[in-house]
N, C-alpha and C. Protein backbone atom coordinates (compact mmCIF):
# COMPACT_ATOMS: atom_id res chain seq x y z
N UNK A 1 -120.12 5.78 24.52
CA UNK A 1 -119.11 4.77 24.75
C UNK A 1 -117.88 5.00 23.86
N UNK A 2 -118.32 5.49 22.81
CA UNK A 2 -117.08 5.48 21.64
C UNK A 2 -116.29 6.58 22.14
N UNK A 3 -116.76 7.85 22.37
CA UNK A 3 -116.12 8.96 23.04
C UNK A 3 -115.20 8.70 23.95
N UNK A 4 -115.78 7.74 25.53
CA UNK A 4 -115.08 7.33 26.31
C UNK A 4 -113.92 6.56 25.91
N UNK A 5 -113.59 5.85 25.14
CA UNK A 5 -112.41 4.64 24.61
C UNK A 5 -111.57 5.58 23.38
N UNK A 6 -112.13 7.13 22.86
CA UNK A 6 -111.35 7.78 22.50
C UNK A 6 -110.42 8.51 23.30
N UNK A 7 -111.12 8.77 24.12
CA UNK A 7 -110.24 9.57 25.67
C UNK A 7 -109.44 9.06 26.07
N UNK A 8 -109.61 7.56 26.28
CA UNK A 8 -109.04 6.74 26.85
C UNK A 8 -107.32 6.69 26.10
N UNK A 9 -107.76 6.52 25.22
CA UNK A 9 -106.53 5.79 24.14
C UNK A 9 -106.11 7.38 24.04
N UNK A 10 -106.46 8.41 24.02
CA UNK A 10 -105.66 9.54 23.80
C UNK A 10 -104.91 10.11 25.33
N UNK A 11 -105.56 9.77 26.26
CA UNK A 11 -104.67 9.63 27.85
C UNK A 11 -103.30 8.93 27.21
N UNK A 12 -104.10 7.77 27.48
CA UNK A 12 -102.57 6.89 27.14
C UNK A 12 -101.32 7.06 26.53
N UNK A 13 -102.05 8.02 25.19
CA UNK A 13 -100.98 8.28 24.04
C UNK A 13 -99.84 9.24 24.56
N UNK A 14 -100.54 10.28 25.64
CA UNK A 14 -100.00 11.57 26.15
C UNK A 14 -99.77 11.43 27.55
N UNK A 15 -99.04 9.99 28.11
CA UNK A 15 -98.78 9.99 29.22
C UNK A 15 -97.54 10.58 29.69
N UNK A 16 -96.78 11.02 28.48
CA UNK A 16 -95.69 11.36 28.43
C UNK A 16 -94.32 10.05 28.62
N UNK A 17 -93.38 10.69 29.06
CA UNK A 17 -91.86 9.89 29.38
C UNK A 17 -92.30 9.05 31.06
N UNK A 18 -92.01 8.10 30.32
CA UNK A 18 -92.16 6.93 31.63
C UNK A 18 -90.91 6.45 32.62
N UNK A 19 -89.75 6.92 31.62
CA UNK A 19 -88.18 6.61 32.00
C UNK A 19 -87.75 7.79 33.11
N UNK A 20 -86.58 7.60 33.67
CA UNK A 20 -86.24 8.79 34.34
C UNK A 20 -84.96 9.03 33.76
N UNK A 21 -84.95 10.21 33.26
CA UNK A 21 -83.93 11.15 32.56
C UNK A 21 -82.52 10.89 33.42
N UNK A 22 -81.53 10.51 32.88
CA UNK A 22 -80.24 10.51 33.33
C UNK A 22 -79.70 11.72 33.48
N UNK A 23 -78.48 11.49 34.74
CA UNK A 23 -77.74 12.40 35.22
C UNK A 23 -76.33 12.69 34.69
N UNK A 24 -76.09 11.79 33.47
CA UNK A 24 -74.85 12.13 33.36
C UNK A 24 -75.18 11.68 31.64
N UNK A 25 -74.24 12.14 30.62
CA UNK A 25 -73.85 11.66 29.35
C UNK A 25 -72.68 11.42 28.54
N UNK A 26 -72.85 10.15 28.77
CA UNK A 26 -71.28 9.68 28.43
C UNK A 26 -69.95 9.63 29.21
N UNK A 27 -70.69 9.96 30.93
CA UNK A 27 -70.28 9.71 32.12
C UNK A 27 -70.09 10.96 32.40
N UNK A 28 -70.42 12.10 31.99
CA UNK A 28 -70.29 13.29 32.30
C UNK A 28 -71.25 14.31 32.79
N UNK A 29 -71.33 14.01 34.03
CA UNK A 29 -72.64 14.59 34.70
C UNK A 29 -73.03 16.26 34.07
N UNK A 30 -74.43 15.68 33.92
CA UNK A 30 -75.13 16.67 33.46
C UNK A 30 -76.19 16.99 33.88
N UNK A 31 -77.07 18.12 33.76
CA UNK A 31 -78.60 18.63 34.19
C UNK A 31 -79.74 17.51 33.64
N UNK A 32 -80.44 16.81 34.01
CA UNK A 32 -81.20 15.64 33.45
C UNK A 32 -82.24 16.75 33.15
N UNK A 33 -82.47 18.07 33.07
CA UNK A 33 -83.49 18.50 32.54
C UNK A 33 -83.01 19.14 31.14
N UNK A 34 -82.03 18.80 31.09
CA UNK A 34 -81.49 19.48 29.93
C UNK A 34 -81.50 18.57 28.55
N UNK A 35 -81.67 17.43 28.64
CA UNK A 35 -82.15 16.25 27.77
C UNK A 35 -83.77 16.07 27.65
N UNK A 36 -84.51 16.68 28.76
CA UNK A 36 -85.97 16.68 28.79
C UNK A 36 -86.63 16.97 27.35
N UNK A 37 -86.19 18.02 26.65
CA UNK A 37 -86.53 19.02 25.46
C UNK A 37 -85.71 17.70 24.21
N UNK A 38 -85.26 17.23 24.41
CA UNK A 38 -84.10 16.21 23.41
C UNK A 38 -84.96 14.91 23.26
N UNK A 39 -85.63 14.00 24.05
CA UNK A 39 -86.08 13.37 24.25
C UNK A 39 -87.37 12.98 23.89
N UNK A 40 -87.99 12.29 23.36
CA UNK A 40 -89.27 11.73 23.15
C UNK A 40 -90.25 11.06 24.55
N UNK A 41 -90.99 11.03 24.39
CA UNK A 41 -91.76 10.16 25.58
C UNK A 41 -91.57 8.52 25.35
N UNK A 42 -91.64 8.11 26.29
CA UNK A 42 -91.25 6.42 25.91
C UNK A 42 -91.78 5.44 27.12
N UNK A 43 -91.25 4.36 27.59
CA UNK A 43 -91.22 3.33 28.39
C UNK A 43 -89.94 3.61 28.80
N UNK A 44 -88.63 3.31 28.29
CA UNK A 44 -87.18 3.00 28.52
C UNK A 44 -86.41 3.61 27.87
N UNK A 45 -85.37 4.17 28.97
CA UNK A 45 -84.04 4.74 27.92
C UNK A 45 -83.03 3.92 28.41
N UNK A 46 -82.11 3.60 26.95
CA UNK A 46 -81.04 3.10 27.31
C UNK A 46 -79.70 3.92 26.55
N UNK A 47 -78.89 4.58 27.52
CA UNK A 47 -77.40 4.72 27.47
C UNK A 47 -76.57 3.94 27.08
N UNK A 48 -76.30 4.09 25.68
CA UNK A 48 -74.91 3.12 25.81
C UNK A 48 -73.85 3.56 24.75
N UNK A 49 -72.39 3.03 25.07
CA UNK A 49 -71.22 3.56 24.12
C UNK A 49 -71.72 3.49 22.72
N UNK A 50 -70.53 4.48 21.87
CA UNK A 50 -70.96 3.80 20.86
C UNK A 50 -69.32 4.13 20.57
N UNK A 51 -68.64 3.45 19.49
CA UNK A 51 -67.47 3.06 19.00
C UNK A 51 -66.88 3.38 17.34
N UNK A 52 -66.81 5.30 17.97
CA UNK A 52 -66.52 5.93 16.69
C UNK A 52 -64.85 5.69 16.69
N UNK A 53 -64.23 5.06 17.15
CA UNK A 53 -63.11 4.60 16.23
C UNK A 53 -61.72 5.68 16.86
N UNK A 54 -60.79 5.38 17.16
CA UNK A 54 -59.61 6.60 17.65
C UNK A 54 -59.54 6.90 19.00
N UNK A 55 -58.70 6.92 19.25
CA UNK A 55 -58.37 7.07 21.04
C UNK A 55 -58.91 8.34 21.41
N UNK A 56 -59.10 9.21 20.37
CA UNK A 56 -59.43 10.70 20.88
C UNK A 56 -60.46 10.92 20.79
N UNK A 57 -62.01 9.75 20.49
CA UNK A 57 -62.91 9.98 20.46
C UNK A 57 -63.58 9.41 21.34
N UNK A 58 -64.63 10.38 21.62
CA UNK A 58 -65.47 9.24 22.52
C UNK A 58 -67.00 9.43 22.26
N UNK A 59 -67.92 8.31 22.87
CA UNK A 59 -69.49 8.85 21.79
C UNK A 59 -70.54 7.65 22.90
N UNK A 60 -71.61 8.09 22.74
CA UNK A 60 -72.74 7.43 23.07
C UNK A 60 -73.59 7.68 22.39
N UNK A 61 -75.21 7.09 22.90
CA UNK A 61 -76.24 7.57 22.10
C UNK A 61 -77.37 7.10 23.34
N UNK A 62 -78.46 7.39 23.25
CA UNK A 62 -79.60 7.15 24.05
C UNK A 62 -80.72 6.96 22.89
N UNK A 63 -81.22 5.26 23.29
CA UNK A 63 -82.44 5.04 22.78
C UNK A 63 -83.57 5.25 24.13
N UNK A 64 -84.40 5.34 23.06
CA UNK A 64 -85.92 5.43 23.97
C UNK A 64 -87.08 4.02 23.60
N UNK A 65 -87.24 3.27 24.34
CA UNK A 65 -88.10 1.86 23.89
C UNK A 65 -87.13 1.27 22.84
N UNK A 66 -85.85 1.34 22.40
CA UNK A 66 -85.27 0.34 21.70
C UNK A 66 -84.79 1.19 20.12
N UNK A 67 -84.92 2.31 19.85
CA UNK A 67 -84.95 3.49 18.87
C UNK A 67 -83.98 4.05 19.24
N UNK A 68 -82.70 4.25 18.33
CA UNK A 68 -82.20 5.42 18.68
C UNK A 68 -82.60 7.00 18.22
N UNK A 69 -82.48 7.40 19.57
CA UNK A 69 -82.74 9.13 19.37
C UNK A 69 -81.83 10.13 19.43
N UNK A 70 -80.81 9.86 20.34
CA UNK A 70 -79.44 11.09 20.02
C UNK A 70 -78.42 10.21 19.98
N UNK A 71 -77.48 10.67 19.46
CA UNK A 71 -76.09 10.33 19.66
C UNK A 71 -75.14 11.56 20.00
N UNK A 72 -74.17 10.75 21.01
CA UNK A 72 -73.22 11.98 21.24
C UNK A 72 -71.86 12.03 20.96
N UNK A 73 -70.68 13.16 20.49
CA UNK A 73 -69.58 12.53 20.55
C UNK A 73 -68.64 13.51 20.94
N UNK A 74 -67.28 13.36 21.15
CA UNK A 74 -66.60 14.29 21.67
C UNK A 74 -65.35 14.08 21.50
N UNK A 75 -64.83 14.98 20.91
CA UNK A 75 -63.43 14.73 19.96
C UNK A 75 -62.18 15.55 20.20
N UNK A 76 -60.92 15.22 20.46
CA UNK A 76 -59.54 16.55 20.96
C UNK A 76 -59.13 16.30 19.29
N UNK A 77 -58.81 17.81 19.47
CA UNK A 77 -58.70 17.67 17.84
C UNK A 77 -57.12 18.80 17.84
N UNK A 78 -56.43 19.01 16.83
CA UNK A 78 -55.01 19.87 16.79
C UNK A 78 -55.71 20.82 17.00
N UNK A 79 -54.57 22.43 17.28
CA UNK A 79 -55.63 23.30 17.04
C UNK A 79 -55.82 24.34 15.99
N UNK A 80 -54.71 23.12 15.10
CA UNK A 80 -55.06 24.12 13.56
C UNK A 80 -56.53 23.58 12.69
N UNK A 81 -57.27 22.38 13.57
CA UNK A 81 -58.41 21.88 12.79
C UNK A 81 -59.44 23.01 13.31
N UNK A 82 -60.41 23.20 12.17
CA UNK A 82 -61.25 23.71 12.36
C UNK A 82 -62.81 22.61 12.40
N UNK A 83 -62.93 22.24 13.81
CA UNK A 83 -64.13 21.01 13.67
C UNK A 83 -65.39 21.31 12.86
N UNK A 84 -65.69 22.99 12.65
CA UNK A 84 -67.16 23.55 12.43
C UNK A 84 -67.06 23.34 10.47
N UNK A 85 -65.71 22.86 9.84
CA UNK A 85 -65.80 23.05 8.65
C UNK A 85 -65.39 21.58 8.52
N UNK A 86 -64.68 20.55 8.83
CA UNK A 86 -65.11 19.43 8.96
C UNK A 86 -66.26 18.60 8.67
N UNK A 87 -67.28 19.58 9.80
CA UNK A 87 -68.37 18.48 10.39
C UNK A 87 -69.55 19.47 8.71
N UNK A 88 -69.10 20.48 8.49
CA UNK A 88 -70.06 21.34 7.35
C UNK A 88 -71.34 20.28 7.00
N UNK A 89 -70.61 19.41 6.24
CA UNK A 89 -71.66 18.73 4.94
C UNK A 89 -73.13 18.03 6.27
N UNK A 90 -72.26 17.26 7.20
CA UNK A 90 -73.05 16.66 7.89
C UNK A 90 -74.33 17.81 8.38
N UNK A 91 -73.63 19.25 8.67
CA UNK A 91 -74.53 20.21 9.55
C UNK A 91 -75.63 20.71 8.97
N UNK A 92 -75.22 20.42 7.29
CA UNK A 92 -76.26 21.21 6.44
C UNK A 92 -77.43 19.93 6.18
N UNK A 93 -76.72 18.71 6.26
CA UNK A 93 -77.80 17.73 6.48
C UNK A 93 -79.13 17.82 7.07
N UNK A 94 -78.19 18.29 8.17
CA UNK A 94 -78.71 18.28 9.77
C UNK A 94 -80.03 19.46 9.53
N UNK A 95 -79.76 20.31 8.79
CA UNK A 95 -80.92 21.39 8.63
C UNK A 95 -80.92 22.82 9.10
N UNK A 96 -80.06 23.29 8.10
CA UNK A 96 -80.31 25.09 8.51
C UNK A 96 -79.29 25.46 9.69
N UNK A 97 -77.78 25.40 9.43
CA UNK A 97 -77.07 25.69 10.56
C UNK A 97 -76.91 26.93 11.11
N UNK A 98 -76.60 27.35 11.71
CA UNK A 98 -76.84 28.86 12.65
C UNK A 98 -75.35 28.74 13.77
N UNK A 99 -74.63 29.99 13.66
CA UNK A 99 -73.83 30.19 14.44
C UNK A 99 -74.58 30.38 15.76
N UNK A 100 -73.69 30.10 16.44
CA UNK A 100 -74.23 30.14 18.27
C UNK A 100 -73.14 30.73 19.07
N UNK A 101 -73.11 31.37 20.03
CA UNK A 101 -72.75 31.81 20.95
C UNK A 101 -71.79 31.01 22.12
N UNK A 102 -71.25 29.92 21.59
CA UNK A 102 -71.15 29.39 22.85
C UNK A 102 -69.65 28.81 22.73
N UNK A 103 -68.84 28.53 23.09
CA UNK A 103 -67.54 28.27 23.12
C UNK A 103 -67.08 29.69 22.12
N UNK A 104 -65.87 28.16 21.65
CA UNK A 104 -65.14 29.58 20.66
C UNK A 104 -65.59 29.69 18.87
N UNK A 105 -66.53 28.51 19.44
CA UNK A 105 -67.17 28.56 17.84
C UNK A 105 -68.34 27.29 18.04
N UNK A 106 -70.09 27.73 17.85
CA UNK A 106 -70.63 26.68 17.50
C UNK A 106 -71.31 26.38 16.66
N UNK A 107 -72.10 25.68 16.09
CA UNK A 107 -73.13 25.80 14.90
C UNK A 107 -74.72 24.97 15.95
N UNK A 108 -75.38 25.69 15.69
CA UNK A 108 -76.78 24.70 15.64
C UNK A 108 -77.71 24.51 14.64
N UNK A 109 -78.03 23.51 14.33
CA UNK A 109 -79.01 23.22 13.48
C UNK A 109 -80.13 22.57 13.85
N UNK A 110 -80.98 22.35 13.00
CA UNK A 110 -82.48 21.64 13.61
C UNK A 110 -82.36 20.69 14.45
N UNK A 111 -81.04 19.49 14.03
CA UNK A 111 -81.07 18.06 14.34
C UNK A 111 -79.65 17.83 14.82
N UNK A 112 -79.17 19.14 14.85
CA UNK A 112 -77.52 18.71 15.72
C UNK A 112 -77.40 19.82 16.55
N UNK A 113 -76.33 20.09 17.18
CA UNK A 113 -75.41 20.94 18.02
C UNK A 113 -74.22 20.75 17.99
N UNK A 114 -72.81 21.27 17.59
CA UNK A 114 -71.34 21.29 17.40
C UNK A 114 -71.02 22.33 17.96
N UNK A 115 -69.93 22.27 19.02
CA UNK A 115 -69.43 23.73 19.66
C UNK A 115 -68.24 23.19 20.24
N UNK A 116 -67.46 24.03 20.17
CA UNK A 116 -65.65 23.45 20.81
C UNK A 116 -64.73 24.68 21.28
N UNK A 117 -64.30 24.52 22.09
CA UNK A 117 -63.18 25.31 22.73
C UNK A 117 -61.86 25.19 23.01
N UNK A 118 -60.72 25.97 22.78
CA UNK A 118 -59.49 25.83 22.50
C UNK A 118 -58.75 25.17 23.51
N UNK A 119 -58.15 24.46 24.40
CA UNK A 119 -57.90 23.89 25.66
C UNK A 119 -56.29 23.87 25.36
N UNK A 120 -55.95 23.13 26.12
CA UNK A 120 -54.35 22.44 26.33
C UNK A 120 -54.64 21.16 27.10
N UNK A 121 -53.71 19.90 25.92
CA UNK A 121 -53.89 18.78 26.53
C UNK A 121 -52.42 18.39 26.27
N UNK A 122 -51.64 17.61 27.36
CA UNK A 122 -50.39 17.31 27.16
C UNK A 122 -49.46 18.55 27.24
N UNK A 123 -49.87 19.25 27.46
CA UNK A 123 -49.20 20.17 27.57
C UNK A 123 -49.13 20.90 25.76
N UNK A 124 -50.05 20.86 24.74
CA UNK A 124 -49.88 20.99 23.65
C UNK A 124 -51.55 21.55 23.61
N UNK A 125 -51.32 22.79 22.46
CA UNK A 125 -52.95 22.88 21.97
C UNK A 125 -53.89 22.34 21.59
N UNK A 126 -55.06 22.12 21.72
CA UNK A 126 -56.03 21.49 20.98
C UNK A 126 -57.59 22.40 20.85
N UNK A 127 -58.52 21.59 19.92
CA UNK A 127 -59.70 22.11 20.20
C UNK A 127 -60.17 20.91 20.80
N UNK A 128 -61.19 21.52 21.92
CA UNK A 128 -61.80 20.22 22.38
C UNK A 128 -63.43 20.19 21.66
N UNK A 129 -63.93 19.25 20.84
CA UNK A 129 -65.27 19.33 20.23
C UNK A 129 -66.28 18.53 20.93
N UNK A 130 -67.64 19.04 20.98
CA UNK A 130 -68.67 18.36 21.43
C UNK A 130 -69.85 18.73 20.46
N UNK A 131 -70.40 17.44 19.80
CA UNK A 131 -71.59 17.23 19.22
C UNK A 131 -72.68 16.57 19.90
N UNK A 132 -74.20 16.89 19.38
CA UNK A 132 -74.81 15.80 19.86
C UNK A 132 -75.83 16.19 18.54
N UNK A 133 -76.32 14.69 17.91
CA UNK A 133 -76.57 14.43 17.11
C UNK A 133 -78.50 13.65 16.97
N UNK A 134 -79.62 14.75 16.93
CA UNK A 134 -80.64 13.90 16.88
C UNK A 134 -81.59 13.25 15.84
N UNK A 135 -81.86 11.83 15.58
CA UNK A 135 -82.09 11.08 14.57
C UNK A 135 -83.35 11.56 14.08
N UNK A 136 -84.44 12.19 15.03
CA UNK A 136 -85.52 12.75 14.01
C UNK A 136 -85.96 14.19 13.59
N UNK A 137 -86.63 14.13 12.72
CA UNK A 137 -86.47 16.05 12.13
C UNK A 137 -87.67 16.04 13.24
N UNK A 138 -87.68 17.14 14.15
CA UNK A 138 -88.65 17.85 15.10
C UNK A 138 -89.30 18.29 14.43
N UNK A 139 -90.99 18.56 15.26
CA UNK A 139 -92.34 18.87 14.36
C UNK A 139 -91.98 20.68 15.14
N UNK A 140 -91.75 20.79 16.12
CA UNK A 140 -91.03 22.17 16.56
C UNK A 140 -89.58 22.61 16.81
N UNK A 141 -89.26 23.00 15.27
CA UNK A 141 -88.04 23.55 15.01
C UNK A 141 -86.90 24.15 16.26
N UNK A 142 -87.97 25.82 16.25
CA UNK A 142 -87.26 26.04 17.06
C UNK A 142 -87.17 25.76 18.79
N UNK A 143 -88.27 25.22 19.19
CA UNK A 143 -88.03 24.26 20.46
C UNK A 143 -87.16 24.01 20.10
N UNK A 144 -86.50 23.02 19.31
CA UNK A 144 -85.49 21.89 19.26
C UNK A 144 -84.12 22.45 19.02
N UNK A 145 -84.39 23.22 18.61
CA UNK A 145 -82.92 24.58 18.48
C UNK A 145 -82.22 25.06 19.93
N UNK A 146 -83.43 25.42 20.43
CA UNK A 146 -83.16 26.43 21.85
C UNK A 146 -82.62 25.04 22.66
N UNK A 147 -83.53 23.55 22.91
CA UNK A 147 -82.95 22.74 23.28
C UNK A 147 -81.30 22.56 23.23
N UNK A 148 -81.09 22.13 21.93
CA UNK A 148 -79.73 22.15 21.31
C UNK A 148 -78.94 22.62 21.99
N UNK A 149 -79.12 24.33 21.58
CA UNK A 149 -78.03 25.37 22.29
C UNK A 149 -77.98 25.00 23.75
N UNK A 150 -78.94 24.77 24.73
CA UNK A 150 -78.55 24.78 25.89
C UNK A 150 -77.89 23.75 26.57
N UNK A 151 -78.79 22.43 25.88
CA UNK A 151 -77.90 21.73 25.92
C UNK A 151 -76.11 21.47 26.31
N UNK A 152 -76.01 21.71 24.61
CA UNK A 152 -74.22 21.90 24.48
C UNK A 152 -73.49 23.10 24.69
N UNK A 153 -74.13 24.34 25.35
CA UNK A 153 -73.60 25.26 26.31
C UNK A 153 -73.25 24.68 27.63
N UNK A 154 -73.96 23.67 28.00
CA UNK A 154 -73.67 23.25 29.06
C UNK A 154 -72.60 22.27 29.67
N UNK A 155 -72.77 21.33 28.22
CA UNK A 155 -72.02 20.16 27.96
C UNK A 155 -71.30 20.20 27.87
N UNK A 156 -70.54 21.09 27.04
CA UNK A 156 -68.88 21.35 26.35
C UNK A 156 -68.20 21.75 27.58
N UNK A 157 -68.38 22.70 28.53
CA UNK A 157 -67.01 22.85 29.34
C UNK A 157 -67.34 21.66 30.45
N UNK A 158 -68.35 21.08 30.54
CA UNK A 158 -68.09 19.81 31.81
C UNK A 158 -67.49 18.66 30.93
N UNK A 159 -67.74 18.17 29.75
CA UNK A 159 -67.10 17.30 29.31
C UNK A 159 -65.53 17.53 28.97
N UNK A 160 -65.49 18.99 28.20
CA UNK A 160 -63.71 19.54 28.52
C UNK A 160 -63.00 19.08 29.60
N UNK A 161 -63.75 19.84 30.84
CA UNK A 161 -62.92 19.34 32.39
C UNK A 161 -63.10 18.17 32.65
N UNK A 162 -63.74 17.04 32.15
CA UNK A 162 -63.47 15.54 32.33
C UNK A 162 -62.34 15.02 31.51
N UNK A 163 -62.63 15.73 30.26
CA UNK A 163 -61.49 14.88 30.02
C UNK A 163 -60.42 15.51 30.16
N UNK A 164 -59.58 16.69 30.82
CA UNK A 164 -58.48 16.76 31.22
C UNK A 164 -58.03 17.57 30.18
N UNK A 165 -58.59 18.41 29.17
CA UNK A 165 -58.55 19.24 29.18
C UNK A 165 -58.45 20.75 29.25
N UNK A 166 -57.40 21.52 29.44
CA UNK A 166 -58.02 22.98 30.60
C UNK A 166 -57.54 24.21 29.46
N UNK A 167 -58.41 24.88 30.17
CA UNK A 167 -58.41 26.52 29.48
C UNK A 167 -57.57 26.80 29.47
């Protein structure tokens, strides 16, 4: 009997994600399998703004059962800023940053992703930046790495071309 009500409760534990993965982040349609690897198992996700301050920013975050688990944000910046030395202190926080491949400059680390590309907005240069930011240290590193990168390989030029942005 005891065996059986261990099974039981360990089903339960490993039913996985109960929510259905969104199609877009921060209104910017995206691969909902591409948050799969980002994500915890839960009951409920909830999407919602979040209010980093400046017309040129914009940000969300997704809880799971009432927890936040990522946050996202996305920033037009001059294009004499360099966002990847900016955001430094936070990245080393973040755990072990690693150049990446993906725009014109990104960093990944255990618990973030930062990558940005040079655009024209107004008719004037900028970098356009995209972070996404996750609140717990992963028990598999580099899962959560490879996540990351693909992630915001993906993210950065659809959120660029939303916001009006162009190459």
């Amino acid at each position: 009997m005891l065996s059986l009500l261990l099974l039981t409760g360990a089903a339960a534990c490993s039913s996985g994600k109960q929510y259905t993965l969104p199609s877009d982040v921060c209104g910017v349609t995206i691969e909902p399998a591409l948050l799969k690897p980002l994500l915890p198992p839960g009951e409920t996700l909830r999407q919602h703004t979040t209010y980093e301050g400046g017309t040129d920013i914009t940000g969300c975050a997704m809880d799971v059962d009432k927890r936040r688990e990522l946050t996202f944000q996305a920033s037009l910046v001059p294009a004499e800023v360099d966002p990847l030395e900016v955001k430094r202190r936070n990245l080393v926080r973040a755990g072990n940053p690693q150049k990446a491949d993906i725009g014109d400059g990104a960093r990944i680390a255990d618990s973030a992703a930062i990558a940005y590309r040079a655009c024209t907005y107004q008719g004037k240069p900028h970098r356009y930046v995209a972070e996404v930011w996750v609140d717990k240290t992963p028990s598999d590193i580099g899962k959560r790495r490879d996540g990351l990168a693909r992630f915001i390989a993906a993210y950065l030029p659809a959120a660029q071309k939303a916001a009006g942005c162009t190459s």
